[in-house]
Protein backbone atom coordinates (compact mmCIF):
# COMPACT_ATOMS: atom_id res chain seq x y z
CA UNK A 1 9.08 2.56 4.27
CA UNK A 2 7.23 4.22 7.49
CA UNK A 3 4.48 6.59 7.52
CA UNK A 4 6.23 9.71 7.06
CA UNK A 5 7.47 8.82 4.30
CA UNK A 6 4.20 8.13 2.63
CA UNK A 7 2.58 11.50 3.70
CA UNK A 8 2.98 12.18 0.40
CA UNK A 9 0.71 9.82 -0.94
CA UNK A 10 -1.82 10.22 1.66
CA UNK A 11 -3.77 13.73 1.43
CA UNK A 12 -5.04 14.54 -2.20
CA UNK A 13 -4.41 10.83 -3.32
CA UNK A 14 -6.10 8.43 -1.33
CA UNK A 15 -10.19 8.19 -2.32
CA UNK A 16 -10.54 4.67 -0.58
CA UNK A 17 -11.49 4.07 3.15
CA UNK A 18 -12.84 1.51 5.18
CA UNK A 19 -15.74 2.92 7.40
CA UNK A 20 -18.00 1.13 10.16
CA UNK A 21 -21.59 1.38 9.57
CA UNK A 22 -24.82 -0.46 11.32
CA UNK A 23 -23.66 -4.30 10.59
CA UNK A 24 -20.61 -4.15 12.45
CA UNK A 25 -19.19 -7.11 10.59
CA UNK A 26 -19.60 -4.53 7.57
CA UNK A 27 -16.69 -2.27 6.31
CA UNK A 28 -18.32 0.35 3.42
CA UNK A 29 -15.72 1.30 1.23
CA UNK A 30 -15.30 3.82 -1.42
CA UNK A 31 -12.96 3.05 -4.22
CA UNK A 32 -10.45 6.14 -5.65
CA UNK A 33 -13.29 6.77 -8.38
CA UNK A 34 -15.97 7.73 -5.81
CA UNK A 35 -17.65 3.67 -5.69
CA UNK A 36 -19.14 3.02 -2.81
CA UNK A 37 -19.16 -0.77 -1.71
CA UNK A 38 -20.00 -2.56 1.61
CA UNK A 39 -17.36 -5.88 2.62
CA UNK A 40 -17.86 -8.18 4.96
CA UNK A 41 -14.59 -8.00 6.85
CA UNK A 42 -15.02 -11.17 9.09
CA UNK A 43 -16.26 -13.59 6.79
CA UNK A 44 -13.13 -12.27 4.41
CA UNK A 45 -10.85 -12.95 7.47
CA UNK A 46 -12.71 -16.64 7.75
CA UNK A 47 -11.65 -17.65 4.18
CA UNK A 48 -8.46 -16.78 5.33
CA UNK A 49 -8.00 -13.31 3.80
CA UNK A 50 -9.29 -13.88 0.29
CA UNK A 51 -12.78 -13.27 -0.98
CA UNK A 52 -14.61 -11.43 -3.63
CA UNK A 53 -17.61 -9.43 -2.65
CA UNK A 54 -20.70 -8.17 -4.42
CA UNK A 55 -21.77 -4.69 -4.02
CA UNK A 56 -23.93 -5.50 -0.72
CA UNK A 57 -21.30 -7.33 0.88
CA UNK A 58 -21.74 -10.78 0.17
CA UNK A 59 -18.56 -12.63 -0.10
CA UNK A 60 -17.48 -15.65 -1.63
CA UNK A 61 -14.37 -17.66 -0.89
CA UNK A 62 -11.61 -17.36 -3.95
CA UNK A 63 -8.56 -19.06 -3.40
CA UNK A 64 -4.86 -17.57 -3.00
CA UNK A 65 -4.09 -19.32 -6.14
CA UNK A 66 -6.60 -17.47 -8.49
CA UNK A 67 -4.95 -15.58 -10.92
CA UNK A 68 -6.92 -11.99 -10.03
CA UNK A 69 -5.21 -12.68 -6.44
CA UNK A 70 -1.75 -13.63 -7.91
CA UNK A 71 -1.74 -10.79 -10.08
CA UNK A 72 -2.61 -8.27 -7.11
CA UNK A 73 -0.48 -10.01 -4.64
CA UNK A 74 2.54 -9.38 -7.10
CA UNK A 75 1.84 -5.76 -7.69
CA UNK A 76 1.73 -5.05 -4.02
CA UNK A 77 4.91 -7.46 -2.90
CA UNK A 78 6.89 -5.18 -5.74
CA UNK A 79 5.83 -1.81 -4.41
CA UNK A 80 6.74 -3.27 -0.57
CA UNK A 81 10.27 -4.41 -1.73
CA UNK A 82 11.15 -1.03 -4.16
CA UNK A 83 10.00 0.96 -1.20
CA UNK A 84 11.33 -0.79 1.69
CA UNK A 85 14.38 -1.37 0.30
CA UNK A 86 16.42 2.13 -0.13
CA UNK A 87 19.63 3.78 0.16
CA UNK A 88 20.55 7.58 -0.02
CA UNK A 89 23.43 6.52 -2.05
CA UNK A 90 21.14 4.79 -5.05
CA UNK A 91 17.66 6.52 -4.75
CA UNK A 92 15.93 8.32 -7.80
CA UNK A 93 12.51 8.61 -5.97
CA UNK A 94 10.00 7.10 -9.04
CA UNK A 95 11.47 3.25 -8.17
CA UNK A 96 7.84 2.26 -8.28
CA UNK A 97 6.08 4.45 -10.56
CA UNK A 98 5.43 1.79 -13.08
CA UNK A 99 2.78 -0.04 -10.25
CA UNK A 100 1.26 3.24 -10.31
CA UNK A 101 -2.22 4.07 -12.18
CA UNK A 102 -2.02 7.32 -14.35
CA UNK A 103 -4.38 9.26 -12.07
CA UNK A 104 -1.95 8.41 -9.34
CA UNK A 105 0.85 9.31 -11.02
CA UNK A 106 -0.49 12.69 -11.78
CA UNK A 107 -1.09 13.59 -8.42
CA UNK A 108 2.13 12.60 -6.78
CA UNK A 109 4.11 14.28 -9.44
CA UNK A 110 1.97 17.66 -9.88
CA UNK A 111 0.19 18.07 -6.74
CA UNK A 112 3.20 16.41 -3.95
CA UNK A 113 6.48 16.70 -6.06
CA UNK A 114 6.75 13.16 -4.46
CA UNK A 115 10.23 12.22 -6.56
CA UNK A 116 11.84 15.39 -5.44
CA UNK A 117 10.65 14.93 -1.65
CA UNK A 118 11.37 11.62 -1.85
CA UNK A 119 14.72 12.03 -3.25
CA UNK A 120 15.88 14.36 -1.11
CA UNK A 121 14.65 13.63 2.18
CA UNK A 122 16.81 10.55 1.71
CA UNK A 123 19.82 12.14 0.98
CA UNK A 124 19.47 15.12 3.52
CA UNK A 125 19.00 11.90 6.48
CA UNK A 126 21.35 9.45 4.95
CA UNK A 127 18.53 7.44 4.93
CA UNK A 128 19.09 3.81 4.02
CA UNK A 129 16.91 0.84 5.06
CA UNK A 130 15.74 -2.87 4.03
CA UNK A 131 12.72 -5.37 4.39
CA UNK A 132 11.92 -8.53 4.18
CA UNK A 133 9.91 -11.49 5.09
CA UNK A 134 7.02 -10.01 2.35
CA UNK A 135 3.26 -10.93 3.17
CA UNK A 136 -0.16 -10.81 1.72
CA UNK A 137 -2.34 -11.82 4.22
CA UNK A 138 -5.55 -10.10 2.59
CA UNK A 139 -6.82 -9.90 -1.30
CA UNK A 140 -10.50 -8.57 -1.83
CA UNK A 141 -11.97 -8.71 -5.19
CA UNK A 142 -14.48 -5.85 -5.66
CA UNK A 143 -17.44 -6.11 -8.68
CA UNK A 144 -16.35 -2.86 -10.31
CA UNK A 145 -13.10 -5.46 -11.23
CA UNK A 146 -10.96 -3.18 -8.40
CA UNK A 147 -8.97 -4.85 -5.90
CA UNK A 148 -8.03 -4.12 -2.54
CA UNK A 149 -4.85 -5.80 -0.76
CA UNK A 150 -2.92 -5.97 2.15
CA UNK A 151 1.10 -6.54 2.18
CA UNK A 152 3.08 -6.39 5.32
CA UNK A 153 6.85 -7.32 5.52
CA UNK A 154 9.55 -6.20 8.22
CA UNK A 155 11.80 -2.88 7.85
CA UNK A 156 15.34 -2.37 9.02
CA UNK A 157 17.19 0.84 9.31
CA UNK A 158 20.41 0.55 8.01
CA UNK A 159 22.00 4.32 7.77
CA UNK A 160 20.58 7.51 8.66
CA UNK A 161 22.44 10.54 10.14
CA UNK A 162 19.20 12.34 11.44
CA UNK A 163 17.65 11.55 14.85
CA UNK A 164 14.47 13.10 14.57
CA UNK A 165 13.85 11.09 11.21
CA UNK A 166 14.90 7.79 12.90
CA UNK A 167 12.10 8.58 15.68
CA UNK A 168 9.46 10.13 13.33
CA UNK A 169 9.95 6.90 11.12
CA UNK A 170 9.22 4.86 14.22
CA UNK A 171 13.18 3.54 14.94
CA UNK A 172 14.75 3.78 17.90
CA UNK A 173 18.30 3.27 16.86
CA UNK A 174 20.27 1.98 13.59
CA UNK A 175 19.60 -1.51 13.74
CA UNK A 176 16.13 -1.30 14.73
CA UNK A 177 13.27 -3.42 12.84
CA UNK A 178 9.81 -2.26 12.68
CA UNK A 179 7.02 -4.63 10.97
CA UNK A 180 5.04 -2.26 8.31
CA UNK A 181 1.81 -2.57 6.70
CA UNK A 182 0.29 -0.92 3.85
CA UNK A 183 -3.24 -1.43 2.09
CA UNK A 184 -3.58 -0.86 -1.30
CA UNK A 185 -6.70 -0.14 -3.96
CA UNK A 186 -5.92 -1.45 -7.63
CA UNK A 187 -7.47 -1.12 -11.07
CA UNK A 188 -7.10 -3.25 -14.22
CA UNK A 189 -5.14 -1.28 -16.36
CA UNK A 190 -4.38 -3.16 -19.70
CA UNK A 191 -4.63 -7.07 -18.39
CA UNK A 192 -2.77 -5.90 -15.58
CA UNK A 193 -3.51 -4.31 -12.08
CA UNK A 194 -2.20 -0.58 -11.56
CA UNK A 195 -1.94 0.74 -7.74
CA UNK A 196 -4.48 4.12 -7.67
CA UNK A 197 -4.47 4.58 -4.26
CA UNK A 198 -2.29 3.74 -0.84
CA UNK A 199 -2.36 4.10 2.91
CA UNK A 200 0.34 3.14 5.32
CA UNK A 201 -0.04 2.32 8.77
């Protein structure tokens, strides 16, 4: 799924952001609940994408296997292949709603109408696409027991009768592939991690 069709998500949802600061090896970053914490984006990038850090930035290695990082990594691989893979002809708009956080939730449904939009934005373009070749190349462990996560996979337009949606979506023609990534913040919810906020690049 490209950007535009995650505008939706992006204005009254997303709290989290990753912003530069004296230590540039430091990314401060303020969790959906208004939790400010500092990362150490480098030394994350050195343990080859998966860490846990302490409120001042202080990572430790934790290993792709760890259950925490298994746990996110499925969340976010399910929300990549129930977005990225849609069709006009099948599309209710709420495919991943049940990765979502109840905050979240509440916002795209009361504030975006995001099902609706969704929805019919598909249909009115024909819209029809799949992806594949699902990555999570980065799991952080925050101390407030939030995660953030990376997932990128590639996207191929299948259908679509619009041209102004295949070029705002960043095709160039049916057929095209486009390589998407989208970072996530999760909460535990229950034993198990909820998505409560997302930007796509």
């Amino acid at each position: 799924m490209r950007k535009n069709f995650l505008v939706l998500l992006m204005a009254l949802v997303l709290a989290f952001s990753f912003i530069g600061c004296g230590n540039k090896d430091m990314e401060v970053v303020t969790t959906a609940d208004g939790q400010t914490f500092k990362i150490n984006g480098p030394l994350v990038d050195s343990y080859q994408g998966y860490g846990e850090s302490d409120k001042d930035g202080k990572v430790t290695q934790i290993h792709k296997n760890d259950p925490r990082v298994v746990a996110v990594s499925d969340v976010v691989t399910q929300w990549a292949d129930l977005t990225g893979n849609r069709s006009w002809e099948t599309i209710t708009g709420d495919e991943e709603y049940g990765l979502y956080s109840e905050g979240l939730v509440e916002a795209l449904v009361n504030e975006n109408d995001d099902i609706n939009y969704t929805k019919n934005t598909h249909i009115a373009d024909e819209m029809a696409y799949t992806s594949t070749n699902f990555t999570v190349p980065r799991v952080v462990m925050l101390p407030n027991g939030h995660a953030l996560a990376t997932v990128e996979y590639d996207q191929t337009l299948t259908h679509c009768n619009n041209e102004d949606s295949i070029k705002n979506n960043g095709f160039k023609k049916i057929g095209d592939i486009v390589h998407c990534y989208t970072t996530f913040e999760l909460l535990p919810v229950g034993g198990i991690y909820k998505i409560s906020a997302v930007d796509a690049h």
